[in-house]
PDB file of N, CA and C in Angstrom:
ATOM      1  N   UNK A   1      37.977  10.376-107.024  1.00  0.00           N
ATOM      2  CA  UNK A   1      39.265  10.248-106.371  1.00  0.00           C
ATOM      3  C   UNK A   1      40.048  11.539-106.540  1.00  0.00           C
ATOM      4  N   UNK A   2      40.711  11.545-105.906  1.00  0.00           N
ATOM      5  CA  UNK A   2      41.955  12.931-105.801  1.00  0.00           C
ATOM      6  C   UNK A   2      43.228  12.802-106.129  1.00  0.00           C
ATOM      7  N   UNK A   3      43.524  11.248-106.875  1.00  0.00           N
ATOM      8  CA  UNK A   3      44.848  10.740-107.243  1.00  0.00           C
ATOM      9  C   UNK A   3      44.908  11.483-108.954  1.00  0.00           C
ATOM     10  N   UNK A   4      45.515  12.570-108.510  1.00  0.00           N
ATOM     11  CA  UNK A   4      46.490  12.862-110.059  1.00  0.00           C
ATOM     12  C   UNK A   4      47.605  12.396-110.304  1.00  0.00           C
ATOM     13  N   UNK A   5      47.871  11.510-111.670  1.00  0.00           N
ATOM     14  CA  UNK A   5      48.438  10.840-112.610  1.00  0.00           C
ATOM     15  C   UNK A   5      49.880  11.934-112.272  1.00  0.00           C
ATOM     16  N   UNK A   6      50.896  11.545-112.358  1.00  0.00           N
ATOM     17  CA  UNK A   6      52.097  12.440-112.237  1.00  0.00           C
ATOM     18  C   UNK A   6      52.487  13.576-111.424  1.00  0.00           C
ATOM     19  N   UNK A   7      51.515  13.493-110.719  1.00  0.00           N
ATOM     20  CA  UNK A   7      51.507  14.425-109.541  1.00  0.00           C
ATOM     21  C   UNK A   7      51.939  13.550-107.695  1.00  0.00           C
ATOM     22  N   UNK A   8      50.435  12.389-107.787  1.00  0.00           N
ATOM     23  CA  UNK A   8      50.391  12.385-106.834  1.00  0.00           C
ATOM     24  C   UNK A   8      51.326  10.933-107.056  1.00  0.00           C
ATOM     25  N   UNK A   9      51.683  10.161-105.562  1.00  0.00           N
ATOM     26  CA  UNK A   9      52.520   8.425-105.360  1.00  0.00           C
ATOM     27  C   UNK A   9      51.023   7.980-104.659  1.00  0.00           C
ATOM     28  N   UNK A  10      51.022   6.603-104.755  1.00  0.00           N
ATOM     29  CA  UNK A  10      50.349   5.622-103.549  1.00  0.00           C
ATOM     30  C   UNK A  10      51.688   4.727-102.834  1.00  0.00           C
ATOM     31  N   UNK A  11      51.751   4.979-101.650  1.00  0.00           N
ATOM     32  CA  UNK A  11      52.423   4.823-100.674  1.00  0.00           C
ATOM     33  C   UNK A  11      52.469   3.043-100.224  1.00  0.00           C
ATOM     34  N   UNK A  12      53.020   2.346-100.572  1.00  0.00           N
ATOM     35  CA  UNK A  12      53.124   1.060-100.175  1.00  0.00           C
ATOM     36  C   UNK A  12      54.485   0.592 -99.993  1.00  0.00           C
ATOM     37  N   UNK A  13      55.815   1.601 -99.443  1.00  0.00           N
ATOM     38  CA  UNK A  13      56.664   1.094 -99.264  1.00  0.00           C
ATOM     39  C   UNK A  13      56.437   0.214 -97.731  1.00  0.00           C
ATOM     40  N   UNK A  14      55.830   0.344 -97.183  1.00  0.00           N
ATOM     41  CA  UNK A  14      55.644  -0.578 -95.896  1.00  0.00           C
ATOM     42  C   UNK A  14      55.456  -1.786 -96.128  1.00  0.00           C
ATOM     43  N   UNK A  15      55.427  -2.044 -97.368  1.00  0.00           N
ATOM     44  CA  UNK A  15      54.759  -3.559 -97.819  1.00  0.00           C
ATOM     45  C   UNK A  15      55.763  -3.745 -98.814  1.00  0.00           C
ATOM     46  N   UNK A  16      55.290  -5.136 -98.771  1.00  0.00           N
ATOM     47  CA  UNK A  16      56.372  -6.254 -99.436  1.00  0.00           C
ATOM     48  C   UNK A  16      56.121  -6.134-101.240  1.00  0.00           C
ATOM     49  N   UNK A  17      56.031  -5.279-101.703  1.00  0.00           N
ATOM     50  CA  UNK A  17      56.046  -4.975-103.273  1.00  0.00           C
ATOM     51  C   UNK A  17      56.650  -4.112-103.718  1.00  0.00           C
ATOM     52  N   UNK A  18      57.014  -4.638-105.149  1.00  0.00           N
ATOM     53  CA  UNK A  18      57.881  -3.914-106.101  1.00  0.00           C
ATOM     54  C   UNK A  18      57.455  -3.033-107.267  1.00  0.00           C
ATOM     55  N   UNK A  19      56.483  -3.331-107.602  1.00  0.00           N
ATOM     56  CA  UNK A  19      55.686  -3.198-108.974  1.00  0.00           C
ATOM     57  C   UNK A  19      54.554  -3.443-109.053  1.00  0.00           C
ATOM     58  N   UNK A  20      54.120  -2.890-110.012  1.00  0.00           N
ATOM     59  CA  UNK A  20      52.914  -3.088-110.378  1.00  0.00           C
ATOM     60  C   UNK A  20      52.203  -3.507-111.906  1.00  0.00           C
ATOM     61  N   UNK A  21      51.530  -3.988-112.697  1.00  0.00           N
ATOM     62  CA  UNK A  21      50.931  -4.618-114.240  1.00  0.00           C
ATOM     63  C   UNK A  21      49.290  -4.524-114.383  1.00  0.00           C
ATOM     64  N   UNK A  22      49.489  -4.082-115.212  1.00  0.00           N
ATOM     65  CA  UNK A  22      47.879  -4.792-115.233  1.00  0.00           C
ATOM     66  C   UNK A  22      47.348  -6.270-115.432  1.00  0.00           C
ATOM     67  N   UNK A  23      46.029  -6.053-115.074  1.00  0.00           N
ATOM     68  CA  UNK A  23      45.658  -7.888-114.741  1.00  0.00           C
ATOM     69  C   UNK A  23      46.321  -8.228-113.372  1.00  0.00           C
ATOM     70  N   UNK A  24      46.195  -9.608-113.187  1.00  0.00           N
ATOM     71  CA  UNK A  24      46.608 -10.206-111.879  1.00  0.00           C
ATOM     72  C   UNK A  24      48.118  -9.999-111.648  1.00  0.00           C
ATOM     73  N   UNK A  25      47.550  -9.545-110.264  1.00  0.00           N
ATOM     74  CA  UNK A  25      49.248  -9.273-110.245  1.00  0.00           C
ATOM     75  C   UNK A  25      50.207 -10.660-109.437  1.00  0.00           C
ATOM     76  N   UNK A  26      51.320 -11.043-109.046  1.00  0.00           N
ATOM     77  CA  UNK A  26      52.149 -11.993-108.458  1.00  0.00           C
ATOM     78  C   UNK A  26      53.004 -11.795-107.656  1.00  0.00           C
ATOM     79  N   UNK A  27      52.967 -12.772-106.339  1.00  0.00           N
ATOM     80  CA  UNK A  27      53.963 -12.388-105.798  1.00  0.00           C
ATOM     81  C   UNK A  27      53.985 -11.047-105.096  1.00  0.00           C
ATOM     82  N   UNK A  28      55.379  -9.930-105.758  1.00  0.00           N
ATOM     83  CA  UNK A  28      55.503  -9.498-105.019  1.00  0.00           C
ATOM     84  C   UNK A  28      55.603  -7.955-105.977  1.00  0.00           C
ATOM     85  N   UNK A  29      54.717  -8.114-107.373  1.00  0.00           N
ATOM     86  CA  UNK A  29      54.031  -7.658-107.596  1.00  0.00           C
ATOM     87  C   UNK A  29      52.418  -7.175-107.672  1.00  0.00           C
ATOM     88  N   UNK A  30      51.920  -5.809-107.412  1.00  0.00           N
ATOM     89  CA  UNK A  30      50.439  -5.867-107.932  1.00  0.00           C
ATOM     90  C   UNK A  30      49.981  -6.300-108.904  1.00  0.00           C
ATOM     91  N   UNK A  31      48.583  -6.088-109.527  1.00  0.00           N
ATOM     92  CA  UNK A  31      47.563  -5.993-109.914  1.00  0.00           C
ATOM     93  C   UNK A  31      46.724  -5.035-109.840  1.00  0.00           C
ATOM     94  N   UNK A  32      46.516  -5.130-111.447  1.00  0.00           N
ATOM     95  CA  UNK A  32      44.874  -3.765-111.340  1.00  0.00           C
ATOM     96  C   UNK A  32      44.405  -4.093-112.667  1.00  0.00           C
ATOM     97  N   UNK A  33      42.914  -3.422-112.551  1.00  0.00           N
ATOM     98  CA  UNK A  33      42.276  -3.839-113.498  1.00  0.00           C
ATOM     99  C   UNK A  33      40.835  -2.762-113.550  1.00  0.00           C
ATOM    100  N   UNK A  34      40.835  -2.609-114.578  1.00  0.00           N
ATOM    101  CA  UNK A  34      39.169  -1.118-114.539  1.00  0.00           C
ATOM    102  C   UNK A  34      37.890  -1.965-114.496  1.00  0.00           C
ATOM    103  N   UNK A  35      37.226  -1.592-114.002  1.00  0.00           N
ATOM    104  CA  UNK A  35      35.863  -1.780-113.764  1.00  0.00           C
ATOM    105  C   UNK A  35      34.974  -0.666-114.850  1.00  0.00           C
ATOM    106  N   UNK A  36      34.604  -1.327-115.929  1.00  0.00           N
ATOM    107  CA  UNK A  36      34.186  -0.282-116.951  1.00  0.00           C
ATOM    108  C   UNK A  36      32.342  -0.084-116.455  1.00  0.00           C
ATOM    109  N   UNK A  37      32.013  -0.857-116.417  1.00  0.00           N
ATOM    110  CA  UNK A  37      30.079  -0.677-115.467  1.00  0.00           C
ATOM    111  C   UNK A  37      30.669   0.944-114.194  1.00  0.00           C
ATOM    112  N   UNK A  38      31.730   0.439-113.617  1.00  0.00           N
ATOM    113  CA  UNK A  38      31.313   1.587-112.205  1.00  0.00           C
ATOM    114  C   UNK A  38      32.222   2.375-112.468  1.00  0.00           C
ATOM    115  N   UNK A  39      33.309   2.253-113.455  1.00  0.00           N
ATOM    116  CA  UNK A  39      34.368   3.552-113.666  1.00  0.00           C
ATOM    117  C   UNK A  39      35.155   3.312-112.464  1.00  0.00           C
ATOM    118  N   UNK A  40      35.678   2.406-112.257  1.00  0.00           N
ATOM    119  CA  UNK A  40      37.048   2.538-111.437  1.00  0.00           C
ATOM    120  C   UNK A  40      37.664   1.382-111.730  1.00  0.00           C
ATOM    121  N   UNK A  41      39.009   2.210-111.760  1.00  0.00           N
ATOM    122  CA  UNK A  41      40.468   1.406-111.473  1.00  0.00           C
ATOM    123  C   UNK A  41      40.890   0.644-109.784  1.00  0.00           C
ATOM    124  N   UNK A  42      40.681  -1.070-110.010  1.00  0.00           N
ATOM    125  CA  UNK A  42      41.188  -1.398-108.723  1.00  0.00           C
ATOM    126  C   UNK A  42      42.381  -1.919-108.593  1.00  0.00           C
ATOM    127  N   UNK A  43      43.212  -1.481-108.117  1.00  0.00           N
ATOM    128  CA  UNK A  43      44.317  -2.463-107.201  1.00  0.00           C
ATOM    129  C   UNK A  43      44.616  -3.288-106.502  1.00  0.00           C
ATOM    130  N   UNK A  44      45.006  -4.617-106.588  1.00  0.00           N
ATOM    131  CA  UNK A  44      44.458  -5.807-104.933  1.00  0.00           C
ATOM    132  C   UNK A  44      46.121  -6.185-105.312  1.00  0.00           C
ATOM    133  N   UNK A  45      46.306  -7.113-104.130  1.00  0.00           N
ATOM    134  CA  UNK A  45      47.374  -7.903-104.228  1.00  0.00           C
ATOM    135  C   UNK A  45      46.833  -9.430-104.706  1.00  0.00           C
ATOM    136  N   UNK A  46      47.707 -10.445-104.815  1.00  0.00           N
ATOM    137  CA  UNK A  46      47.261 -11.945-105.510  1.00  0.00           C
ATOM    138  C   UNK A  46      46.370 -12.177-104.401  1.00  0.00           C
ATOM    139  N   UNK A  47      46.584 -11.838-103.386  1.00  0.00           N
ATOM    140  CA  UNK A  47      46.159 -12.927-102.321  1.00  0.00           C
ATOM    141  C   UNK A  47      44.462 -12.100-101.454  1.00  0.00           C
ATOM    142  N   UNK A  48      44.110 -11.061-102.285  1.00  0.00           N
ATOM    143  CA  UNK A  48      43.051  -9.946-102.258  1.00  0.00           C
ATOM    144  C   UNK A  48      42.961  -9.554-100.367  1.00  0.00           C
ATOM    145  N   UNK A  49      44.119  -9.220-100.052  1.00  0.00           N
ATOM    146  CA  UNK A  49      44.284  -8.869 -98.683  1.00  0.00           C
ATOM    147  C   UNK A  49      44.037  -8.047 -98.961  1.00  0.00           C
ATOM    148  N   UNK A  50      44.428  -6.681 -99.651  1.00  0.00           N
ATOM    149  CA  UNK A  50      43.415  -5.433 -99.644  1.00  0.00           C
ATOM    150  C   UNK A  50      43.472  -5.515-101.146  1.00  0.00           C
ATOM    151  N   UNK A  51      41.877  -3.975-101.403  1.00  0.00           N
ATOM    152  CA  UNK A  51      41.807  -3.546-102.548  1.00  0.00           C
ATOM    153  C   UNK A  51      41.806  -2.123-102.623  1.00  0.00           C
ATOM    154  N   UNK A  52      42.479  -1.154-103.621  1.00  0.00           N
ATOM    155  CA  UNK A  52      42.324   0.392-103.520  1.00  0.00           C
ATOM    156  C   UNK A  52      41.559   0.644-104.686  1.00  0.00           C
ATOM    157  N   UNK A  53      40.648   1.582-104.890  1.00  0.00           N
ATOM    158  CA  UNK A  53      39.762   2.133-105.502  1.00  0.00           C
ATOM    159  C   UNK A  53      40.180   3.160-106.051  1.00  0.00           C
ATOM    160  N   UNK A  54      39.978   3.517-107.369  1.00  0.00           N
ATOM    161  CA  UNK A  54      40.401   4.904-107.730  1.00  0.00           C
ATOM    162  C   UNK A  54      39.403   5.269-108.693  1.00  0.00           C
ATOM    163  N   UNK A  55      38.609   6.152-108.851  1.00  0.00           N
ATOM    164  CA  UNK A  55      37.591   6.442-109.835  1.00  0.00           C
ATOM    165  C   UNK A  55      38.826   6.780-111.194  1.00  0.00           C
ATOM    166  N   UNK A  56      37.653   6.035-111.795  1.00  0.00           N
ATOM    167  CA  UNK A  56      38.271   6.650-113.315  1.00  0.00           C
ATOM    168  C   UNK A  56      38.814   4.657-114.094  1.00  0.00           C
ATOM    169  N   UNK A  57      39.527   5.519-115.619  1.00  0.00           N
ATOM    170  CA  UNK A  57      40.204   4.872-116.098  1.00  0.00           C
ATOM    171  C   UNK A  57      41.872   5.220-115.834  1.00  0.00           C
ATOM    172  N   UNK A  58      42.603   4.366-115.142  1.00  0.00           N
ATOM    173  CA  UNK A  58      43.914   4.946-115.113  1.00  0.00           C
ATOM    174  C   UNK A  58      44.912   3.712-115.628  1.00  0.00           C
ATOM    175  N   UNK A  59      45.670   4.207-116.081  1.00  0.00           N
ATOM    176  CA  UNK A  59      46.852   2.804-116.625  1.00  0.00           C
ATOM    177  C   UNK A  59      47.889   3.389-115.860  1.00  0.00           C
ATOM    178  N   UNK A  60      48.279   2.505-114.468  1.00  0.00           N
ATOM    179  CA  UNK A  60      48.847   2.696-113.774  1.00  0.00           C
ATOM    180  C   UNK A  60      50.248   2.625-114.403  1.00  0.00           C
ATOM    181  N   UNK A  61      51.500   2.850-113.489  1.00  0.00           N
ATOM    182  CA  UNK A  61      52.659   2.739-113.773  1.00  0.00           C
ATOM    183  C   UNK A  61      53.723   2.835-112.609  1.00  0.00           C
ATOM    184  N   UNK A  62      54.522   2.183-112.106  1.00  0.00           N
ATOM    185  CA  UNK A  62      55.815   1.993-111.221  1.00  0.00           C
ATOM    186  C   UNK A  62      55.434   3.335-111.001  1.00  0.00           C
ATOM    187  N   UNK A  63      55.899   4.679-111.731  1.00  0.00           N
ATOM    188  CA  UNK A  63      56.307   5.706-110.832  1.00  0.00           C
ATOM    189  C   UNK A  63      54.918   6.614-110.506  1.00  0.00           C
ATOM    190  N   UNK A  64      53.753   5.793-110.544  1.00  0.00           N
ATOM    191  CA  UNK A  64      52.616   6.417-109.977  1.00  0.00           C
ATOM    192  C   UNK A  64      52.952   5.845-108.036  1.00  0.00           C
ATOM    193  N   UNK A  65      53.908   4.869-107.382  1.00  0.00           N
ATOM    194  CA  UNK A  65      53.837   4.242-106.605  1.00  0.00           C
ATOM    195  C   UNK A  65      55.147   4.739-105.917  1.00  0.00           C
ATOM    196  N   UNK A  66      54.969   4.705-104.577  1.00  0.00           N
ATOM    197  CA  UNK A  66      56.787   4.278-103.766  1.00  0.00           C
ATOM    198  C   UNK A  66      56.628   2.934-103.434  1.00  0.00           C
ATOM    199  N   UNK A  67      57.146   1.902-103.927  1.00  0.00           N
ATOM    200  CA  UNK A  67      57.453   1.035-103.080  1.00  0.00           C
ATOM    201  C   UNK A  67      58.629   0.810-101.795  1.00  0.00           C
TER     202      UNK A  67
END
């Protein structure tokens, strides 16, 4: 992936979320969770309408995001 930690945002103000946690996320918060077998960090919403992929281990955070 090409997402640097404090550098780069993921762009989801078009959408109905505020935040983000690790583990399942709610509502009208995300979710994410690492995949330690394939080395990536995924992102889904509760309802797994989409998922984003990010290689690596990352512990996401609000200001990695615009909502």
């Amino acid at each position: 992936t090409d997402f640097t930690q404090g550098e780069d945002s993921i762009n989801f103000s078009n959408l109905n979320f505020t935040a983000i946690q690790a583990g399942e996320g709610s509502g009208d918060v995300l979710g994410y969770s690492y995949d330690q077998e394939s080395d990536i960090t995924i992102i889904e919403d509760i309802n797994s309408d989409f998922v984003v992929r990010l290689t690596g281990k990352i512990d996401l955070t609000d200001s990695d995001f615009d909502f």
